[in-house]
C-alpha atoms as a PDB file:
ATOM      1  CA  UNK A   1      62.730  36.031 149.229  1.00  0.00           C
ATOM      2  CA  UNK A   2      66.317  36.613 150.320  1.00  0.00           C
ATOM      3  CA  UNK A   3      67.100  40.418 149.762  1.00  0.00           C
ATOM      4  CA  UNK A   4      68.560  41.698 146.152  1.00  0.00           C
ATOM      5  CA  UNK A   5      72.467  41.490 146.081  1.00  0.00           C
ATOM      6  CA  UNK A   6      74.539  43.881 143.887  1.00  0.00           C
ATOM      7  CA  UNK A   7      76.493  42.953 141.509  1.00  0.00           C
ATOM      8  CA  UNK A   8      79.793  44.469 139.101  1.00  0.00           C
ATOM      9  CA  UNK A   9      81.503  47.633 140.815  1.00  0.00           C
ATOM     10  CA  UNK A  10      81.881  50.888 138.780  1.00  0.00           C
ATOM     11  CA  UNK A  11      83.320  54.344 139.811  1.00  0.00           C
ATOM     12  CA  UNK A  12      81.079  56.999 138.828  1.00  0.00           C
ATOM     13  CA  UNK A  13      82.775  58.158 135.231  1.00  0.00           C
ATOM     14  CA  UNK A  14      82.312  54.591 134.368  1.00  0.00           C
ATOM     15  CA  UNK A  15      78.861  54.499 135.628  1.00  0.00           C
ATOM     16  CA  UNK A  16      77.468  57.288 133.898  1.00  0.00           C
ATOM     17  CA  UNK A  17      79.173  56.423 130.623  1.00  0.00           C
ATOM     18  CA  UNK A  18      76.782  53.079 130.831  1.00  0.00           C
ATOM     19  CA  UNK A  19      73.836  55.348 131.831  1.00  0.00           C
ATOM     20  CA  UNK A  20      74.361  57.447 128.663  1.00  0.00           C
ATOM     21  CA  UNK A  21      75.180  60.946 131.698  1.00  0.00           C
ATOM     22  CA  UNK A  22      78.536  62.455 132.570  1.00  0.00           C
ATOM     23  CA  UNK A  23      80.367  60.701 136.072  1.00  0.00           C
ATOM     24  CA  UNK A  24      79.558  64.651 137.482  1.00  0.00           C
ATOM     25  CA  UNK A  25      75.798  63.732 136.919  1.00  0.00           C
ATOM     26  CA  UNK A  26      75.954  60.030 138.627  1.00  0.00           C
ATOM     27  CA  UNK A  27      77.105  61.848 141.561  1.00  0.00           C
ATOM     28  CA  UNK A  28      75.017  65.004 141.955  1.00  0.00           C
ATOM     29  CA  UNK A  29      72.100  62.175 141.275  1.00  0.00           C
ATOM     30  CA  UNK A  30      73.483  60.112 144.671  1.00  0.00           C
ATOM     31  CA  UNK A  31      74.228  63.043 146.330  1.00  0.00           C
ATOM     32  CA  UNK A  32      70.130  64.231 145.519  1.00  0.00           C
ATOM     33  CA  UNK A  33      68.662  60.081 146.317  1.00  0.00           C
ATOM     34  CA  UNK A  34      67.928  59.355 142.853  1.00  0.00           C
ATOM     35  CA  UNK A  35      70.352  57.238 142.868  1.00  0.00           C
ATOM     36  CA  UNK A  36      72.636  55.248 145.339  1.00  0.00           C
ATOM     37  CA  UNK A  37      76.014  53.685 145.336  1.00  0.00           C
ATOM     38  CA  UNK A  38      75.215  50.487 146.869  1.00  0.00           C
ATOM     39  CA  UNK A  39      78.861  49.466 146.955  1.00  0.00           C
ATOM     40  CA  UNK A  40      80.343  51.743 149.000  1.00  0.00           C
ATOM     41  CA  UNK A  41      79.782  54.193 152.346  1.00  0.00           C
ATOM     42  CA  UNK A  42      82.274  56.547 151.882  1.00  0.00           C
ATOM     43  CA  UNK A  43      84.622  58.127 148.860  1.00  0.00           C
ATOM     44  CA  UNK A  44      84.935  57.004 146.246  1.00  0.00           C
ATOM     45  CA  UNK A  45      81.705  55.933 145.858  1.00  0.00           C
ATOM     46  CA  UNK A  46      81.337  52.591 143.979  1.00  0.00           C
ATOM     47  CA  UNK A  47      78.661  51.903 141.925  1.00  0.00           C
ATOM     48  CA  UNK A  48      76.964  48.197 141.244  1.00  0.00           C
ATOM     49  CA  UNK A  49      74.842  47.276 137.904  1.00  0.00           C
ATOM     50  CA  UNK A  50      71.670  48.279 139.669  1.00  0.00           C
ATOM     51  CA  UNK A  51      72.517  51.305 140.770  1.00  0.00           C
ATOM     52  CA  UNK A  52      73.660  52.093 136.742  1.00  0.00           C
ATOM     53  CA  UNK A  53      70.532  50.867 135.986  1.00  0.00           C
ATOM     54  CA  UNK A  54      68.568  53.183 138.314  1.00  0.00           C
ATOM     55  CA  UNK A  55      70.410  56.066 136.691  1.00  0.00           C
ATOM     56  CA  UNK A  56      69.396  55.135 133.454  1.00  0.00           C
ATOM     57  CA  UNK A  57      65.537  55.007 134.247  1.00  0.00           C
ATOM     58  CA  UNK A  58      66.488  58.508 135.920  1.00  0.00           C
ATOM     59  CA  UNK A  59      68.178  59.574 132.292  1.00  0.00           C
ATOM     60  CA  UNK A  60      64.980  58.182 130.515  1.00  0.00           C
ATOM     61  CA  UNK A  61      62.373  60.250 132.318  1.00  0.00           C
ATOM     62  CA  UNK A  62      64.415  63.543 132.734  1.00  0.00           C
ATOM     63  CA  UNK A  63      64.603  62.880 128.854  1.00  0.00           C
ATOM     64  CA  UNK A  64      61.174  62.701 128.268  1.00  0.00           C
ATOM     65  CA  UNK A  65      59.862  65.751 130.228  1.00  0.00           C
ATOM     66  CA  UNK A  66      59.263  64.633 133.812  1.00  0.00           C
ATOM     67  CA  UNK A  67      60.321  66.899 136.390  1.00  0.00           C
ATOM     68  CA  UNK A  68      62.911  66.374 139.389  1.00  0.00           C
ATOM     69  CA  UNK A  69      60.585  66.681 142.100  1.00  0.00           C
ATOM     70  CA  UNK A  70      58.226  64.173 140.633  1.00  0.00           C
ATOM     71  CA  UNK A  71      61.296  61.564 139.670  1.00  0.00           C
ATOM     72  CA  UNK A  72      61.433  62.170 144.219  1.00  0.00           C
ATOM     73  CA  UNK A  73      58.250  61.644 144.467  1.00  0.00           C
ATOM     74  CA  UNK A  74      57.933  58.429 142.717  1.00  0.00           C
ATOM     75  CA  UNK A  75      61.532  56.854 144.275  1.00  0.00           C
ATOM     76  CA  UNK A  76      59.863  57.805 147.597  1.00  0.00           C
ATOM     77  CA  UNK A  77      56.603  56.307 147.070  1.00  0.00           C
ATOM     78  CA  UNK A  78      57.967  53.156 145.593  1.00  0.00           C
ATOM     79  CA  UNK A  79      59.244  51.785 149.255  1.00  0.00           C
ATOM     80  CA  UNK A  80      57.804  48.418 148.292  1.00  0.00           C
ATOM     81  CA  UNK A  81      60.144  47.632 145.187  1.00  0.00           C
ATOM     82  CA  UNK A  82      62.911  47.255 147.132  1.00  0.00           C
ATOM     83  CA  UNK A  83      66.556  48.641 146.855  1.00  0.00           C
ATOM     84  CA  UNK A  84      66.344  49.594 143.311  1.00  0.00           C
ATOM     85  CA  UNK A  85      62.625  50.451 142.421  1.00  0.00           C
ATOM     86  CA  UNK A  86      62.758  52.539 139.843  1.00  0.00           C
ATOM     87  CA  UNK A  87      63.923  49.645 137.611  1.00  0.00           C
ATOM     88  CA  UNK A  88      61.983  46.762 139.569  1.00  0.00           C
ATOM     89  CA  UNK A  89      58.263  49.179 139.200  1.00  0.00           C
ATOM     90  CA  UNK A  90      56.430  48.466 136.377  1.00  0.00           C
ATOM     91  CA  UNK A  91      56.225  52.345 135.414  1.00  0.00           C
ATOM     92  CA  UNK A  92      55.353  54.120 132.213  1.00  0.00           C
ATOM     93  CA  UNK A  93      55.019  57.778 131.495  1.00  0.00           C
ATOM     94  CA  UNK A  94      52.144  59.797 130.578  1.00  0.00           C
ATOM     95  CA  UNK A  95      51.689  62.785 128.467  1.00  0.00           C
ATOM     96  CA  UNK A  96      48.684  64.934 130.095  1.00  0.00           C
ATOM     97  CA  UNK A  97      47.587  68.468 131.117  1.00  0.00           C
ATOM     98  CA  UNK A  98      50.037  69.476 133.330  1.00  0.00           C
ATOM     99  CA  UNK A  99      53.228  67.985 131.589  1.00  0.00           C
ATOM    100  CA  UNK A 100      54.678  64.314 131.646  1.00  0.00           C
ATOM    101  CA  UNK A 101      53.773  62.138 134.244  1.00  0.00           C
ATOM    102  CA  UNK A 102      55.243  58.923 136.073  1.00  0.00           C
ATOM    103  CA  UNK A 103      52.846  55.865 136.491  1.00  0.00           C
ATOM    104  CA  UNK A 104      52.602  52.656 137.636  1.00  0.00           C
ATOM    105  CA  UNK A 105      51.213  50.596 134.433  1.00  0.00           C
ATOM    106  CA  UNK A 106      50.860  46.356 136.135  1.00  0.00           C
ATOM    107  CA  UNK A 107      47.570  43.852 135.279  1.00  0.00           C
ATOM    108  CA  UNK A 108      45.544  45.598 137.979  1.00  0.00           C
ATOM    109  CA  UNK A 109      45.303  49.298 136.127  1.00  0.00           C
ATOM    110  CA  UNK A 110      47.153  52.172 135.854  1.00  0.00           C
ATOM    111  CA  UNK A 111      47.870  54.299 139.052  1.00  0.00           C
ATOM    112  CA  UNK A 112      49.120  57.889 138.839  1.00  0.00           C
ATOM    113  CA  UNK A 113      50.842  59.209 142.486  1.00  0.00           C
ATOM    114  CA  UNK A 114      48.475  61.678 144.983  1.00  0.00           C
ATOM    115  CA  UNK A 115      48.955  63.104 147.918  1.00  0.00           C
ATOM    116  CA  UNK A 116      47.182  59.717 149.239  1.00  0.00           C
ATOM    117  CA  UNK A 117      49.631  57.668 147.340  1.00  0.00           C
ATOM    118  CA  UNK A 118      48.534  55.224 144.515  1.00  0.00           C
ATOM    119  CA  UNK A 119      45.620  56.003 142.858  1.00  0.00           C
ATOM    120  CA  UNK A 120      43.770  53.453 140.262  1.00  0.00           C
ATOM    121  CA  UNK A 121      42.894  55.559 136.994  1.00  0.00           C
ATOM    122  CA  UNK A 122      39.789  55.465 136.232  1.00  0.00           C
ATOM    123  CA  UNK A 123      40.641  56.441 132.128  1.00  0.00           C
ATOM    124  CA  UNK A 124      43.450  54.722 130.903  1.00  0.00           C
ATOM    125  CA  UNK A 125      45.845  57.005 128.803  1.00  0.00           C
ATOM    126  CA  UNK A 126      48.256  56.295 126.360  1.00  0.00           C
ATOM    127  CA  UNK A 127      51.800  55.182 128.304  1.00  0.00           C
ATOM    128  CA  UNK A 128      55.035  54.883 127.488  1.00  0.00           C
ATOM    129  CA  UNK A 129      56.529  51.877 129.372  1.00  0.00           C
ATOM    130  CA  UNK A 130      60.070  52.199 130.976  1.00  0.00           C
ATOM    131  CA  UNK A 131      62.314  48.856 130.541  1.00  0.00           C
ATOM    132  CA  UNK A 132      65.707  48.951 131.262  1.00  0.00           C
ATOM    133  CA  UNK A 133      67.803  46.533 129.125  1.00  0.00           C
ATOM    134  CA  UNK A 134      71.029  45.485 128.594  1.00  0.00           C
ATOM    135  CA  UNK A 135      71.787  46.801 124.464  1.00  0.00           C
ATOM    136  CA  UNK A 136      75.365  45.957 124.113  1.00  0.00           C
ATOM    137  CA  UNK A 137      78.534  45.473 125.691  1.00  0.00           C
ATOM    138  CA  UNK A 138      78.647  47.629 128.341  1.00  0.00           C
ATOM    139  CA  UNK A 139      75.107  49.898 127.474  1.00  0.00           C
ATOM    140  CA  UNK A 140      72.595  50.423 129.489  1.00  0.00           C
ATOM    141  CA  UNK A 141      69.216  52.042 128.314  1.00  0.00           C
ATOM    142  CA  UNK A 142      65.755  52.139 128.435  1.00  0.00           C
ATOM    143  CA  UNK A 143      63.545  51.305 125.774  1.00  0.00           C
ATOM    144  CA  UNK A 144      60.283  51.546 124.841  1.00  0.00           C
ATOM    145  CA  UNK A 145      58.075  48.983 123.277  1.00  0.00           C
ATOM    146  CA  UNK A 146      57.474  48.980 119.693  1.00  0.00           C
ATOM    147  CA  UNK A 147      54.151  50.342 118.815  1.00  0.00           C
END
């Protein structure tokens, strides 16, 4: 499979008014690797779709409790999803013991990050899928399932 192209170009005000964060916020997030801007180097940076799209999964689990370090966590343990995993991973959130947690929810189980990487649950809890969609001209958001 030929790798994913970006598409659309958007400065950083622009981006984060799709992402539903301030322009100040899409950059701190590049600047930190939760994000990238895939369409640029340099200054300005230039941001594509996907890279709005990233920021909005970011937006969605800093808005339902998960922590920074665990959003890092779960970018760098998804190296196999590519150049934009966060929306390409199948992930949910959790709500458990020690706060939220991130997930990966697919047809083989549930899997909850260790320090030995992916690890099959053995209880299934209740999730809260991420799925970024398109809601409008222009929005970008991520919605849960109904139910």
């Amino acid at each position: 499979m030929p790798p994913a192209r970006p598409h659309g170009r958007f400065l950083a005000g622009e981006a984060g008014e799709l992402a539903g964060v301030s322009g100040t916020t899409i950059g701190q997030w590049a600047r930190r690797g939760y994000i990238r801007a895939s369409r640029s180097a340099g200054d300005p940076h230039v941001y594509s779709l996907e890279d709005v799209v990233e920021a909005s999964v970011v937006h969605a689990l800093l808005e339902r409790g998960v922590g920074h370090a665990a959003i890092r966590r779960t970018i760098a343990a998804l190296g196999d999803y590519g150049d934009w995993p966060l929306s390409v991973a199948p992930l949910a959130t959790t709500s458990g013991n020690g706060g939220p947690g991130v997930v990966l929810a697919d047809r083989g189980g549930v899997f909850a990050l260790s320090g030995r990487g992916w690890q099959r649950l053995a209880v299934e809890p209740p999730l809260q899928r991420l799925r970024p969609a398109l809601i409008g001209p222009g929005i970008v958001a991520v919605l849960s399932p109904p139910g």
